[in-house]
Protein backbone atom coordinates (compact mmCIF):
# COMPACT_ATOMS: atom_id res chain seq x y z
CA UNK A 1 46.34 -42.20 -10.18
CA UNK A 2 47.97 -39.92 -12.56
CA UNK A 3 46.73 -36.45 -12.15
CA UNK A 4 48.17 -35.11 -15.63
CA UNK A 5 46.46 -37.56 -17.63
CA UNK A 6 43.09 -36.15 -19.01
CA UNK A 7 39.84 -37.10 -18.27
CA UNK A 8 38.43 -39.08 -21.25
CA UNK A 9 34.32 -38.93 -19.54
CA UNK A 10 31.96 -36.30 -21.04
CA UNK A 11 31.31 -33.85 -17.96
CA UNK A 12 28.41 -31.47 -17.96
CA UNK A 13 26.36 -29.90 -21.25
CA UNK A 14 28.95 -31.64 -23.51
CA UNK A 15 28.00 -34.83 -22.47
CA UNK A 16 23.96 -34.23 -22.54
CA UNK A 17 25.02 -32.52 -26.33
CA UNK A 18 26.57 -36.25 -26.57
CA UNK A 19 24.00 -37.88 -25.82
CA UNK A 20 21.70 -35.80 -27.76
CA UNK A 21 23.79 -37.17 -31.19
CA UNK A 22 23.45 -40.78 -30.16
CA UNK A 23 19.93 -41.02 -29.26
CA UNK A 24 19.63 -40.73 -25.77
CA UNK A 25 18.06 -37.16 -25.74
CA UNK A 26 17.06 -35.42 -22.45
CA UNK A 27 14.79 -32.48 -21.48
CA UNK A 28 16.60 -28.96 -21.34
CA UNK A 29 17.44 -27.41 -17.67
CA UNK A 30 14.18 -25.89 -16.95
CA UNK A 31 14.11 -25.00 -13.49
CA UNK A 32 13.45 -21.57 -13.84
CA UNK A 33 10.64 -21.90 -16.42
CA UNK A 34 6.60 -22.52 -15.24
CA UNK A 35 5.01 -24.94 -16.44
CA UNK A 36 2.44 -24.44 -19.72
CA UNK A 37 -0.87 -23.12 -18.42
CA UNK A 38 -3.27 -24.24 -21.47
CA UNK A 39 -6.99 -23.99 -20.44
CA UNK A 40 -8.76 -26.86 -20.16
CA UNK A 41 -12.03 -27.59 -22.45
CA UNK A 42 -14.81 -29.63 -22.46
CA UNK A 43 -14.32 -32.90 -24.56
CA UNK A 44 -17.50 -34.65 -24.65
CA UNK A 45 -18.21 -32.66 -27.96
CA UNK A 46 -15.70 -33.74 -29.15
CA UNK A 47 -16.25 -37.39 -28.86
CA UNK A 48 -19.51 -37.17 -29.75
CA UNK A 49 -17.77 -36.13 -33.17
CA UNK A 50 -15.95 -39.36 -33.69
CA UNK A 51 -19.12 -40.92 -34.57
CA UNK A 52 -19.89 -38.48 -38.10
CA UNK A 53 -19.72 -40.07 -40.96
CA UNK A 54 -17.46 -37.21 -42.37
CA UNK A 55 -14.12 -37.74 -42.73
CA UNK A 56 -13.05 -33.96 -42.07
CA UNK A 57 -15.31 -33.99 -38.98
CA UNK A 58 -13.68 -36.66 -37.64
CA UNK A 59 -10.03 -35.06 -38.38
CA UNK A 60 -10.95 -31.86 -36.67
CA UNK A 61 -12.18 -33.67 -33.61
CA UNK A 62 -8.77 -35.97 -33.50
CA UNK A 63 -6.40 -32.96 -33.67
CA UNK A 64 -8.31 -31.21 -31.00
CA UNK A 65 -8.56 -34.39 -28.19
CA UNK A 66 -4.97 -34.99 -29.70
CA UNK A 67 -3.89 -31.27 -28.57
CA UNK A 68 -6.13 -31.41 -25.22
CA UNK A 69 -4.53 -34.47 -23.70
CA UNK A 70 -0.65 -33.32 -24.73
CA UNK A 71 -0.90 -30.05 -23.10
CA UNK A 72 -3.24 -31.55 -20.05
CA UNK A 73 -3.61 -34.78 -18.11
CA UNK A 74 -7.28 -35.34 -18.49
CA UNK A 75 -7.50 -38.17 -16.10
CA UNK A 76 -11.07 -38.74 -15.31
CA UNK A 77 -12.24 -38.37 -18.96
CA UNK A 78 -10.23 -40.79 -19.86
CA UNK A 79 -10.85 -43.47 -17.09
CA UNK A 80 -14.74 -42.82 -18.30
CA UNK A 81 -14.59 -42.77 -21.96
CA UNK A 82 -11.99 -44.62 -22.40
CA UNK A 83 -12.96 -47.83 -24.17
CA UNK A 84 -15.32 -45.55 -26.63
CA UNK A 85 -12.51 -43.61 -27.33
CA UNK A 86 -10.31 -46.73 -28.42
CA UNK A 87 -13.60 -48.39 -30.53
CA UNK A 88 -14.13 -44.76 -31.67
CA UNK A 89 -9.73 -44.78 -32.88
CA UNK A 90 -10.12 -48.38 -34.53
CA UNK A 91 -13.00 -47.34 -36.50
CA UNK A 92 -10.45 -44.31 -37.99
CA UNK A 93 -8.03 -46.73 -38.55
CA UNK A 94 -10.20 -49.57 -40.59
CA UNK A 95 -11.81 -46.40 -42.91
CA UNK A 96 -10.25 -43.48 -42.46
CA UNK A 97 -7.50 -40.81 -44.23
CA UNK A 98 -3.90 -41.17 -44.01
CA UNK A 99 -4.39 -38.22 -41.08
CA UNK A 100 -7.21 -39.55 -39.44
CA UNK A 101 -5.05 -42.94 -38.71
CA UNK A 102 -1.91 -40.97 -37.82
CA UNK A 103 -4.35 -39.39 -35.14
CA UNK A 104 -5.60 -42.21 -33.75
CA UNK A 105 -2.77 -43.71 -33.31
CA UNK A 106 -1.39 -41.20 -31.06
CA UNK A 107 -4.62 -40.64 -29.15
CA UNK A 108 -4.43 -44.09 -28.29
CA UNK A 109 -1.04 -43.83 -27.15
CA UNK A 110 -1.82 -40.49 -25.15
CA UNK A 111 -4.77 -41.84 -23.74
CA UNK A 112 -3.08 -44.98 -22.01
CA UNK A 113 -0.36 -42.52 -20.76
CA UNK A 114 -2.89 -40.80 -18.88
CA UNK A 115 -4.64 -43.61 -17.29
CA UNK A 116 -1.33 -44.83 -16.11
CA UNK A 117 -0.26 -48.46 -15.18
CA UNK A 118 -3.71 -50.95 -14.37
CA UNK A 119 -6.60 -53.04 -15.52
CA UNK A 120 -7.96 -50.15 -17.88
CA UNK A 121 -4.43 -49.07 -19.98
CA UNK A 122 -4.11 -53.22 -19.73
CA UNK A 123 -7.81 -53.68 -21.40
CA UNK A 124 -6.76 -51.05 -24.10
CA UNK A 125 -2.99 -52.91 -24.49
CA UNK A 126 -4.81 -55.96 -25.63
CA UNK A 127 -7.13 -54.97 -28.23
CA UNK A 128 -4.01 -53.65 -29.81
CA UNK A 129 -2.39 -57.00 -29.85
CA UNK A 130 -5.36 -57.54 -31.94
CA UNK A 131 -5.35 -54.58 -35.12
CA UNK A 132 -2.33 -53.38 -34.83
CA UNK A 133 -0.27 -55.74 -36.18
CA UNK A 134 -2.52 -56.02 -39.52
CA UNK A 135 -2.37 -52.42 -39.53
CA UNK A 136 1.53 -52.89 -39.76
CA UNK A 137 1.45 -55.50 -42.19
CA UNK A 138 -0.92 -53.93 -44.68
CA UNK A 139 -0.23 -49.67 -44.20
CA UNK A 140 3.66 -49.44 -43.94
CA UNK A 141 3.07 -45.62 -44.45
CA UNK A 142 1.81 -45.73 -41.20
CA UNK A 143 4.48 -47.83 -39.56
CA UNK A 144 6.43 -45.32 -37.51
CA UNK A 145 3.04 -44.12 -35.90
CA UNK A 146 1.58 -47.77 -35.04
CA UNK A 147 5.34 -48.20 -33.80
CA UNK A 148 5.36 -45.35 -31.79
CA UNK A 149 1.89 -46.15 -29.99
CA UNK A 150 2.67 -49.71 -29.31
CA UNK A 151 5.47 -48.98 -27.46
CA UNK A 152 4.53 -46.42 -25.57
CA UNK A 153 0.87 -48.68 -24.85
CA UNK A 154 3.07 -51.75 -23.94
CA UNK A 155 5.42 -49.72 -21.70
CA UNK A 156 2.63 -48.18 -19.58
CA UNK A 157 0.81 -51.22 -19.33
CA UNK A 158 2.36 -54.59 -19.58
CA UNK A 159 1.80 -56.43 -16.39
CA UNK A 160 4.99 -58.17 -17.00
CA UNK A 161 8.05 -59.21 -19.10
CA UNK A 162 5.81 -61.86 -21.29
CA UNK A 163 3.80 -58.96 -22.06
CA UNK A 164 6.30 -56.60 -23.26
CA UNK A 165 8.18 -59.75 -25.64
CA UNK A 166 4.89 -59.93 -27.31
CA UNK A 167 5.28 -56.23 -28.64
CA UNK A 168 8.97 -56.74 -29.00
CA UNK A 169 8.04 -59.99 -31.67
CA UNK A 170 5.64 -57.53 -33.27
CA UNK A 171 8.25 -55.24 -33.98
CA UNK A 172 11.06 -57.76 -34.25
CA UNK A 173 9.30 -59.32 -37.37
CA UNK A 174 8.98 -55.94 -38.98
CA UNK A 175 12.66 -55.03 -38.74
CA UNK A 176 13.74 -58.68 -39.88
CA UNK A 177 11.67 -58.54 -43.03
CA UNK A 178 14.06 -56.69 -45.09
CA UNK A 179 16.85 -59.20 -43.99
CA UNK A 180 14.91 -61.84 -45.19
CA UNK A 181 14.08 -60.58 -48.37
CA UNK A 182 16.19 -58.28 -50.47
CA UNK A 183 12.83 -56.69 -52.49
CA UNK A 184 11.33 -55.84 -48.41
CA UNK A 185 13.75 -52.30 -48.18
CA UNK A 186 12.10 -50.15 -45.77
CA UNK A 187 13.25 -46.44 -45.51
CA UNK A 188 15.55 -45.14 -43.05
CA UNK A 189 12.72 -43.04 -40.86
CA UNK A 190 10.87 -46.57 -40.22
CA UNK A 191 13.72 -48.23 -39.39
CA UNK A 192 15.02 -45.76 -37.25
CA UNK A 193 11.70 -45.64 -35.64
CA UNK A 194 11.64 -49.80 -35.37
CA UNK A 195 14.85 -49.89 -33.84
CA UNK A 196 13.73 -47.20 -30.78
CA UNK A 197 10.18 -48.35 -30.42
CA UNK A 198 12.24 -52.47 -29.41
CA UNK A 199 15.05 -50.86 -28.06
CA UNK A 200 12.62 -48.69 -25.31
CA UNK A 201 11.19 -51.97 -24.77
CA UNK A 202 13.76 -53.44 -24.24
CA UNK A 203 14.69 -50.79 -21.45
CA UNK A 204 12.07 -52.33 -19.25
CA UNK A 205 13.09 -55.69 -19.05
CA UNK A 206 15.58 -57.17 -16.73
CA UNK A 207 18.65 -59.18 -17.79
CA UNK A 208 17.11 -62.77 -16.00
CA UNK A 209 13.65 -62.64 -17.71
CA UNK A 210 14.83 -62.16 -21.87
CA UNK A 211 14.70 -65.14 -23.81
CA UNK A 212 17.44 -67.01 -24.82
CA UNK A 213 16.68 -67.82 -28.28
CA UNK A 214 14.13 -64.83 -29.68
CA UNK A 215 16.83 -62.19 -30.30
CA UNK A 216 20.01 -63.86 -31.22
CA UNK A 217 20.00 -61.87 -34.44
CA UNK A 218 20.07 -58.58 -33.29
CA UNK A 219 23.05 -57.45 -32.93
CA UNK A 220 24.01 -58.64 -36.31
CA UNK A 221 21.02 -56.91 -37.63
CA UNK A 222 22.60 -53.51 -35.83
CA UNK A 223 25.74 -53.88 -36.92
CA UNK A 224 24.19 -54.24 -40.84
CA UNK A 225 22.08 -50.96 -40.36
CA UNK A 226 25.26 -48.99 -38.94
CA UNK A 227 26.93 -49.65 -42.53
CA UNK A 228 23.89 -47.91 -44.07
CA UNK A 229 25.06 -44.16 -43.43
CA UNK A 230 21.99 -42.60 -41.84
CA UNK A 231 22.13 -40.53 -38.99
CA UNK A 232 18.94 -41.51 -37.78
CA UNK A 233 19.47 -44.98 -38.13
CA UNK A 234 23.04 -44.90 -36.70
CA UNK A 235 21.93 -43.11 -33.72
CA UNK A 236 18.97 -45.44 -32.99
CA UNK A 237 21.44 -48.75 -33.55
CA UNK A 238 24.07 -47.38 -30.96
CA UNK A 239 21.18 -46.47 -28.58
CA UNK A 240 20.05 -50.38 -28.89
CA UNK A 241 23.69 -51.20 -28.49
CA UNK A 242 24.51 -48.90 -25.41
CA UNK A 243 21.69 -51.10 -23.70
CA UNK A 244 22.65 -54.34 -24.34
CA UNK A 245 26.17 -53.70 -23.30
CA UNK A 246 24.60 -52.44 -19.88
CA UNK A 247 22.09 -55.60 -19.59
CA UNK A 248 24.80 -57.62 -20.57
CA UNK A 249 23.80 -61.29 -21.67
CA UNK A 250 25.62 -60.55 -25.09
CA UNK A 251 24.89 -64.17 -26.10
CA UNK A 252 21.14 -63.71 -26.19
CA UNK A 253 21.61 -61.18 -28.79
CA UNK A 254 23.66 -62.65 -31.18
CA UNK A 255 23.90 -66.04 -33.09
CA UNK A 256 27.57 -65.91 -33.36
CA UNK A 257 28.18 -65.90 -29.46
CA UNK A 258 29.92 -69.26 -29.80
CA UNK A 259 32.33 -68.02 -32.33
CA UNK A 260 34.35 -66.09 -28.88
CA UNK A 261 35.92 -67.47 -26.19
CA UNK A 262 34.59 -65.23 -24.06
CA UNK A 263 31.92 -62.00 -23.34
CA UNK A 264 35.12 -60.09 -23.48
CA UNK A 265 36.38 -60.96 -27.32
CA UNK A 266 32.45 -60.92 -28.33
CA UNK A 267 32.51 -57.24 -27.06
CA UNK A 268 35.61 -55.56 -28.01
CA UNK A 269 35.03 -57.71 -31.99
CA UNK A 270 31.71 -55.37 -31.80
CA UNK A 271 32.93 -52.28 -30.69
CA UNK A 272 35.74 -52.85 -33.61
CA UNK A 273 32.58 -53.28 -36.07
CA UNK A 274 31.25 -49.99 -34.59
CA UNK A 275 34.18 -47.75 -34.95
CA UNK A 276 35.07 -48.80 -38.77
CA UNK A 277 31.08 -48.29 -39.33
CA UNK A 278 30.94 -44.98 -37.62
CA UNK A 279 34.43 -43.35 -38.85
CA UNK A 280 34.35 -40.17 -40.45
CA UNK A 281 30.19 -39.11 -39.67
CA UNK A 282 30.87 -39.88 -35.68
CA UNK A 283 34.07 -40.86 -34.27
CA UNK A 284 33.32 -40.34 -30.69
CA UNK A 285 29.87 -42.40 -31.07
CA UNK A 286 32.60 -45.58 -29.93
CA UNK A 287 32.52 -43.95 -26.34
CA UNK A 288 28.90 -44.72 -25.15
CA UNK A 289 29.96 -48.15 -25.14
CA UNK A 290 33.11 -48.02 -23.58
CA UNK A 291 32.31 -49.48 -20.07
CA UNK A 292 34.04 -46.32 -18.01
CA UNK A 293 31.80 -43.84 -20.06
CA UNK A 294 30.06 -42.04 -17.01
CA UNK A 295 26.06 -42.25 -17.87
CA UNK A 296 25.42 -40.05 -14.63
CA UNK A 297 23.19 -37.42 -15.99
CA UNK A 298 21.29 -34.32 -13.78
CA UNK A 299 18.56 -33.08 -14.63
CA UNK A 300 16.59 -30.01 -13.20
CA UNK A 301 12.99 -30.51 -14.66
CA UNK A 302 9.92 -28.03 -13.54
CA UNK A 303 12.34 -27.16 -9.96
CA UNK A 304 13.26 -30.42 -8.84
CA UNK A 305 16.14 -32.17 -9.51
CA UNK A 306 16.60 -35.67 -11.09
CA UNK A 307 19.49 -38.07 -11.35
CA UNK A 308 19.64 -40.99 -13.81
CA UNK A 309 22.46 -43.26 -13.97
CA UNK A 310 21.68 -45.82 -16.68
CA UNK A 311 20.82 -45.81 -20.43
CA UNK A 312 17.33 -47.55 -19.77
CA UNK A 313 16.47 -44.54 -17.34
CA UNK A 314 17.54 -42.19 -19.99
CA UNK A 315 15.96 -43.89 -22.93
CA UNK A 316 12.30 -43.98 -21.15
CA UNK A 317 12.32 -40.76 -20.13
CA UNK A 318 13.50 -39.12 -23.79
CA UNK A 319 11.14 -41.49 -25.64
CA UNK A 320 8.20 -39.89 -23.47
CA UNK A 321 9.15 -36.47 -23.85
CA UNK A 322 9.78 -36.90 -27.38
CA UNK A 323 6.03 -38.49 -27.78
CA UNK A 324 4.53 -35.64 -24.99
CA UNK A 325 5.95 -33.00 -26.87
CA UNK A 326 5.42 -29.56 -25.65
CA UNK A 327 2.77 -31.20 -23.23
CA UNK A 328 5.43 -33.18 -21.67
CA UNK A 329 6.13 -30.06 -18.58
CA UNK A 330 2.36 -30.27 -17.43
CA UNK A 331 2.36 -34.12 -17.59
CA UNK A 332 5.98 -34.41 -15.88
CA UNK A 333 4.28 -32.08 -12.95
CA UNK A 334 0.67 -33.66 -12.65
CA UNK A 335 0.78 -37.02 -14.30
CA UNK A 336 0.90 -39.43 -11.56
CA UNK A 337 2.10 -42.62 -13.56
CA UNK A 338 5.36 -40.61 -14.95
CA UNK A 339 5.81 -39.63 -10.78
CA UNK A 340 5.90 -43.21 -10.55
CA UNK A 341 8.42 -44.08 -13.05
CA UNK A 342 10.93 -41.74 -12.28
CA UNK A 343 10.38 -41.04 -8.86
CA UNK A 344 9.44 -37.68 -9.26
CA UNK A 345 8.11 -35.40 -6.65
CA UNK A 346 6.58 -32.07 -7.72
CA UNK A 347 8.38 -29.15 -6.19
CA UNK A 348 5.47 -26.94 -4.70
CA UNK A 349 4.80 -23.65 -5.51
CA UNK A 350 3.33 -20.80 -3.28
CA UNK A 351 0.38 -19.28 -4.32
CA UNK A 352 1.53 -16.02 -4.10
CA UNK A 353 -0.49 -15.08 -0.88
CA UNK A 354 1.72 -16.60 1.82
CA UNK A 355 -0.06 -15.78 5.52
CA UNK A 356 3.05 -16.40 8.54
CA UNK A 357 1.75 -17.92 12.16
CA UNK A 358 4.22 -17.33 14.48
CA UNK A 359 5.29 -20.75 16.78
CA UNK A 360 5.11 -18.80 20.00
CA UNK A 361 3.87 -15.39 21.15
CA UNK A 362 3.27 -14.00 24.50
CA UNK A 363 1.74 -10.91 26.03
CA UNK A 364 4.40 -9.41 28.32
CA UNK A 365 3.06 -5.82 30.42
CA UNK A 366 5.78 -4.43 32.67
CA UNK A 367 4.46 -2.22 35.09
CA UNK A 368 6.29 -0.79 37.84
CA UNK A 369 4.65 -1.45 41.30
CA UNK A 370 6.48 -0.34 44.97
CA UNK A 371 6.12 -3.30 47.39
CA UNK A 372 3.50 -1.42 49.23
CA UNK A 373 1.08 -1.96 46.63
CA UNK A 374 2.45 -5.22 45.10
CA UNK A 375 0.20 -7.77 46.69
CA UNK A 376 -2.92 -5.08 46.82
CA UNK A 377 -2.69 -4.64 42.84
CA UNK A 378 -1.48 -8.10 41.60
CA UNK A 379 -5.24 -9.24 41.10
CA UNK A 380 -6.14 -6.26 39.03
CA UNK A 381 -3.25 -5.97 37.28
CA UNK A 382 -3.65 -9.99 36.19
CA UNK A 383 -7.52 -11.11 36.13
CA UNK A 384 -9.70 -7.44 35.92
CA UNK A 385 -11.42 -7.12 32.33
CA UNK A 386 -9.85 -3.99 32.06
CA UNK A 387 -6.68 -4.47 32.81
CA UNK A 388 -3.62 -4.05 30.47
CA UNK A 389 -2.79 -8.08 30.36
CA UNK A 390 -6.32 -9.23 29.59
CA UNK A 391 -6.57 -6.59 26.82
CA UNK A 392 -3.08 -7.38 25.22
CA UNK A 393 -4.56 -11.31 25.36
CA UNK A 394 -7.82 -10.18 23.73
CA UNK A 395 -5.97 -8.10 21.00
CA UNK A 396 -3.78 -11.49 20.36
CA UNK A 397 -6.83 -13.98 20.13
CA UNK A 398 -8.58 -11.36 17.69
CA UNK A 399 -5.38 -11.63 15.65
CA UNK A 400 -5.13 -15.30 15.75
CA UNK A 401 -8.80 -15.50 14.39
CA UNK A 402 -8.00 -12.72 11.40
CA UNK A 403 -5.75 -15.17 10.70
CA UNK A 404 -7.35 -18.02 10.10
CA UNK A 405 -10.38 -16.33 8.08
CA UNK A 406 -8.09 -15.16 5.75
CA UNK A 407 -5.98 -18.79 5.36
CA UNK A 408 -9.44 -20.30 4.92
CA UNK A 409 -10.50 -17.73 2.74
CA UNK A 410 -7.21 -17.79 -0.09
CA UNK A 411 -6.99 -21.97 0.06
CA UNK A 412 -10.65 -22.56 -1.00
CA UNK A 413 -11.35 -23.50 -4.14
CA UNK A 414 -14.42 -23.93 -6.20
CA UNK A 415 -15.08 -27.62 -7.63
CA UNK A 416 -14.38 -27.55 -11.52
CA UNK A 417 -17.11 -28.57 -13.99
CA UNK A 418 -16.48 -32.44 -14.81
CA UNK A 419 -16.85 -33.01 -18.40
């Protein structure tokens, strides 16, 4: 190996500031921050509001269970209200304003990321296989939201890969409309937004289980939106691009597979597309796709220490954050479904009053005694009340006991109210 000849990977913050301008954002270093302490209110007022017949009551009640379950993970009022809360969301969406449906829609989508993975986020995943793709179909304003919450419903709760095609079709046929018809243009922020919403599903499906025939014009349909000069769309059609290169299986992406004589050809004919689509707005976006770009990225979130080594890892993880907002420290520190996704264990954090047991401790007396006297004094030296040992062992019990009030006393906690 050549020890003059530079390193060409990204090493460091200048290759999480590269990954920032192709998509793949991550959380900052936070290790020495705490976490968001929000306090915690009582909700059930709140839903009870859903059900006025007044638009702006409705609204107010939205942004505030909206705000509540960012900053907090409100487990057991979800798991008990949850299916009112969805009936109470698809009722917004069938008559209500352009913010009450926005609202909804990401209520929904927080709610099922608290539940976490199981029958219940499953139950809520398919009513939305019911309304939400008429929602698509006849509110585009509102595309990027219903987008946004099916992906995020269908990632936490798809039981398997059949599940998560049936959002990707969803979303699939609202990208391909504008290719089938010239008059169907939709603006750069939706399809930016259609392109990550399939592209994070597409994160969470293994290379054996996608379909041989339901994608095959994707990559075409990339390479089309990279010649449309938006940074938003650019960055979301590498992103896509970065992880179908790392599935691999180019042929199930594109209907021109047969056109190469091999993976190879098919590959380097797209990364030629790329670089003459990208020149001059970003020349190094060619890298991420260059198969000895090093994806390792470390991350240091709320004291403990993550590694991620592929794009899907990466693309979960900044879609969530992105959607949690500022909640996302409190959720990535007590949400148990996001501990399960990325292996992430909690570091713990002292309470401040820290009590120390020693492992051993002994009573030791030394007391001078001429052999004379030895064997007349052992006994009261060793076994009378009053003797020096048995005091020094009744001083060390006392302090044992101390001890333990006081451990009992700082770890007890009172029961919070339950909403």
């Amino acid at each position: 190996m050549d020890v003059d000849k530079p390193n060409r990977r990204l090493t460091g913050d200048r290759r999480q500031k590269f990954n920032r301008q192709v998509g793949f954002t991550t959380p900052e270093d936070d290790s020495n921050k705490d976490s968001l302490h929000i306090p915690k209110k009582k909700l059930s007022p709140y839903l009870g509001q859903l059900f006025k017949k007044k638009s702006s009551a409705r609204e107010n009640a939205l942004k505030t269970l909206v705000e509540e379950f960012e900053s907090n993970v409100r487990y057991e009022f979800a798991e008990s209200n949850f299916i009112t809360l969805v009936h109470r969301c698809q009722n917004c969406l069938k008559r209500g304003s352009a913010l009450e449906i926005d609202l909804a829609l990401q209520l929904i989508g927080l709610v099922v990321l608290t539940l976490g993975a199981g029958d219940d986020a499953h139950e809520i995943y398919e009513e939305l296989l019911v309304f939400l793709p008429q929602l698509l179909k006849s509110k585009f304003s509102h595309s990027v939201k219903v987008m946004e919450c099916l992906s995020i419903v269908t990632l936490v709760a798809a039981r398997d890969f059949v599940d998560t095609e049936r959002s990707m079709e969803i979303i699939w046929q609202f990208m391909n409309q504008e290719s089938k018809s010239k008059e169907t243009k939709h603006p750069s922020s939706r399809t930016a937004a259609a392109i990550s919403a399939w592209a994070l599903l597409l994160s969470d499906i293994n290379r054996w289980s996608i379909h041989h025939k339901k994608w095959i014009g994707l990559i075409p349909y990339l390479l089309t939106q990279l010649e449309e000069d938006d940074e938003h769309v650019n960055a979301a059609s590498i992103e896509a691009l970065a992880l179908i290169f790392e599935i691999g299986s180019l042929e199930k992406f594109s209907n021109q597979a047969e056109e190469y004589e091999s993976t190879k050809d098919m590959k380097d004919d797209i990364m030629k597309h790329v670089k003459r689509a990208c020149s001059g707005t970003k020349p190094d976006a060619l890298k991420i796709l260059e198969d000895d770009y090093n994806k390792t990225t470390t991350l240091t979130l709320c004291g403990t220490r993550l590694t991620f080594s592929t794009w899907s890892q990466l693309k979960q993880l900044s879609y969530i954050r992105r959607f949690l907002g500022y909640g996302f420290t409190n959720h990535i520190m007590e949400n148990e479904h996001l501990h399960n996704v990325f292996n992430f264990v909690p570091a713990k954090k002292s309470s401040g009053l820290e009590l120390y047991k020693p492992e051993f401790e002994e009573v030791v007396v030394r007391v001078f005694l001429p052999d004379v006297r030895r064997e007349t004094c052992s006994k009261r030296m060793n076994m009378s009340p009053s003797s020096v040992v048995s005091k020094g062992r009744t001083k060390l019990m006392s302090k044992y006991r101390s001890l333990a009030e006081e451990k009992k006393a700082g770890h007890y906690n009172a029961d919070e109210e339950l909403d």
